[in-house]
Protein backbone atom coordinates (compact mmCIF):
# COMPACT_ATOMS: atom_id res chain seq x y z
CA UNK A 1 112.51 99.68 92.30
CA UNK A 2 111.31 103.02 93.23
CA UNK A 3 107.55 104.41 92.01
CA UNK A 4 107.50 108.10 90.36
CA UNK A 5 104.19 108.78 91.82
CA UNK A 6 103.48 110.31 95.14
CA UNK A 7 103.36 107.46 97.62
CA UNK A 8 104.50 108.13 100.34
CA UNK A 9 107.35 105.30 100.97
CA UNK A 10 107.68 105.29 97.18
CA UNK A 11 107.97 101.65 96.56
CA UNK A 12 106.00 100.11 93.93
CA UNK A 13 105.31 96.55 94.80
CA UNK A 14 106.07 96.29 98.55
CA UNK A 15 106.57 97.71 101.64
CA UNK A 16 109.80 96.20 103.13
CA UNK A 17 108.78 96.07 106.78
CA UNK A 18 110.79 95.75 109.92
CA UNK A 19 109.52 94.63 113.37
CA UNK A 20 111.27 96.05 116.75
CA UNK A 21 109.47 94.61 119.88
CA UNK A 22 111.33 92.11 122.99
CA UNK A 23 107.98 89.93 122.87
CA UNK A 24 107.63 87.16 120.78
CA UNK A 25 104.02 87.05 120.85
CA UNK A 26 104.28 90.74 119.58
CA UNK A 27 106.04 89.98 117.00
CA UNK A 28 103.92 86.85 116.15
CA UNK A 29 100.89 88.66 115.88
CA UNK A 30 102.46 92.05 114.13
CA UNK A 31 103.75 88.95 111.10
CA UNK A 32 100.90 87.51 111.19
CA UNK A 33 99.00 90.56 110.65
CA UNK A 34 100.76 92.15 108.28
CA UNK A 35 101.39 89.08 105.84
CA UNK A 36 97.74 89.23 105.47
CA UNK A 37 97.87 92.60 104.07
CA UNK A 38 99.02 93.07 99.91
CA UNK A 39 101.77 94.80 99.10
CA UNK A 40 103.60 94.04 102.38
CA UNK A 41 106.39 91.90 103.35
CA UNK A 42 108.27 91.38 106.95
CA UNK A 43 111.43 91.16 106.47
CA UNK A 44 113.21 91.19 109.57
CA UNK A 45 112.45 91.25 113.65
CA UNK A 46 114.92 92.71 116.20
CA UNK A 47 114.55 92.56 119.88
CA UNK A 48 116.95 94.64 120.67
CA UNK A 49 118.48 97.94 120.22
CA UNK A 50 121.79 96.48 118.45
CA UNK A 51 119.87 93.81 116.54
CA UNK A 52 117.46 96.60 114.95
CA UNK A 53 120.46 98.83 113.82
CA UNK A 54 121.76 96.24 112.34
CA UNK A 55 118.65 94.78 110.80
CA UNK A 56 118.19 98.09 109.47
CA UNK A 57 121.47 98.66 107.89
CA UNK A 58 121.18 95.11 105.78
CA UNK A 59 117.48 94.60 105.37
CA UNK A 60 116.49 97.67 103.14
CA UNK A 61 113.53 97.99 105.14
CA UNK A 62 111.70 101.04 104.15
CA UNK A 63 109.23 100.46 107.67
CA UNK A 64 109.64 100.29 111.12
CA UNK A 65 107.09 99.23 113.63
CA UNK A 66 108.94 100.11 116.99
CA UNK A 67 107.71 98.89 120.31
CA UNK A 68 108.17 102.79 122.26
CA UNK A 69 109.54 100.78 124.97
CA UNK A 70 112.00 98.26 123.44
CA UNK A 71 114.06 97.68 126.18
CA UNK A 72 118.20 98.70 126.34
CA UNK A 73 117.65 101.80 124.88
CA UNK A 74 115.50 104.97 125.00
CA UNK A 75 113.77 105.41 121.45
CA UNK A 76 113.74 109.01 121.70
CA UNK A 77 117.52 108.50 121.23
CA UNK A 78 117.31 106.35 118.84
CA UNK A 79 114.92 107.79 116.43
CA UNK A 80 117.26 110.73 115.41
CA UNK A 81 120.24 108.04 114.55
CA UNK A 82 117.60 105.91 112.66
CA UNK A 83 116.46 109.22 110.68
CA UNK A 84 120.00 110.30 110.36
CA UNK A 85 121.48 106.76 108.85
CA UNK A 86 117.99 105.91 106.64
CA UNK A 87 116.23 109.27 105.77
CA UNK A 88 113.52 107.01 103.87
CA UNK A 89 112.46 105.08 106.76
CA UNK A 90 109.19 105.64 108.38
CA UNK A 91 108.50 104.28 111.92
CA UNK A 92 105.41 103.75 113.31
CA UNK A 93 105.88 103.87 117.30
CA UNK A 94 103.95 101.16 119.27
CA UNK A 95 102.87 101.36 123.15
CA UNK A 96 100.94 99.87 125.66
CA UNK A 97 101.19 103.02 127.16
CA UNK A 98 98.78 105.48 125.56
CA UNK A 99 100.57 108.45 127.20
CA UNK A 100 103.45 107.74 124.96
CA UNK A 101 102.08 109.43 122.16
CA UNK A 102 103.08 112.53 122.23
CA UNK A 103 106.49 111.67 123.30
CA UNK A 104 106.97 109.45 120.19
CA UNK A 105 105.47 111.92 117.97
CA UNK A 106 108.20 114.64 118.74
CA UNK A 107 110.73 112.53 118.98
CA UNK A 108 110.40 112.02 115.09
CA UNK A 109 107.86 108.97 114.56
CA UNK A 110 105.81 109.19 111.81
CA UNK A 111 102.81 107.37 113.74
CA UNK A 112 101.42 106.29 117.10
CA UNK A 113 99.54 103.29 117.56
CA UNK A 114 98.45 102.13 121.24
CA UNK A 115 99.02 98.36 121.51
CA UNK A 116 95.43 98.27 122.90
CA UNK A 117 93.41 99.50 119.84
CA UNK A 118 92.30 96.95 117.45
CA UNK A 119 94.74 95.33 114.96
CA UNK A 120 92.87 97.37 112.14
CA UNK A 121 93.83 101.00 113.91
CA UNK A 122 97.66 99.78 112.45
CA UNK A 123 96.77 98.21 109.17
CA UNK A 124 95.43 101.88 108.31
CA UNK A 125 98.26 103.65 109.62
CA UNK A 126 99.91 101.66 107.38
CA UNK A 127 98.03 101.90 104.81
CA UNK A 128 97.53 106.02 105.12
CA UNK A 129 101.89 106.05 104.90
CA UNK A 130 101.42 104.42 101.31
């Protein structure tokens, strides 16, 4: 059920979240982090490029955290298609590479977080797309 206010991903109750990242230990810690937080619920992990489209299309995810370098596919590529096919899905880009930022940034993330600042640098990027 969609909010009338002006939150940002404009869902009342929760934001629907989506993980994209090829290591499990990622994806441990990103649900383990984020079922902590109110008002958010994982509800899918891809590892792939194929697996996240599809995740996407049947999840009604209205979040994306996106390893930048989830491998078998380029996300700069894949950004436009995800904007294109879910207009009202905002992706936070994730790298171990710090150098990525700029390079997810134009290629239509909403956010940048470097997979070496603390876990509480993504829980208020999160929190700031509200």
């Amino acid at each position: 059920m969609k909010e009338a206010d002006s939150s940002s991903l404009g869902y009342a109750h929760s934001i629907r979240v989506l993980l994209g990242d090829d290591q499990p230990e990622v994806l441990s810690a990103l649900r383990l982090l984020l079922e902590q937080e109110p008002g958010l619920t994982v509800v899918g992990e891809a590892t792939d490029h194929q697996r996240l489209l599809e995740q996407a299309e049947t999840l009604d995810s209205n979040l994306l955290i996106l390893d930048w370098e989830l491998p078998d596919h380029q996300a700069f590529g894949l950004l436009p298609t995800l904007h294109s096919r879910f207009p009202n899905l905002h992706v936070v880009a994730l790298s171990s590479r710090p150098e990525a930022r700029e390079a997810a940034l134009l290629s239509g993330a909403d956010s940048f977080v470097f997979k070496g600042d603390p876990p509480e640098c993504l829980l208020e990027v999160v929190r700031r797309l509200r």
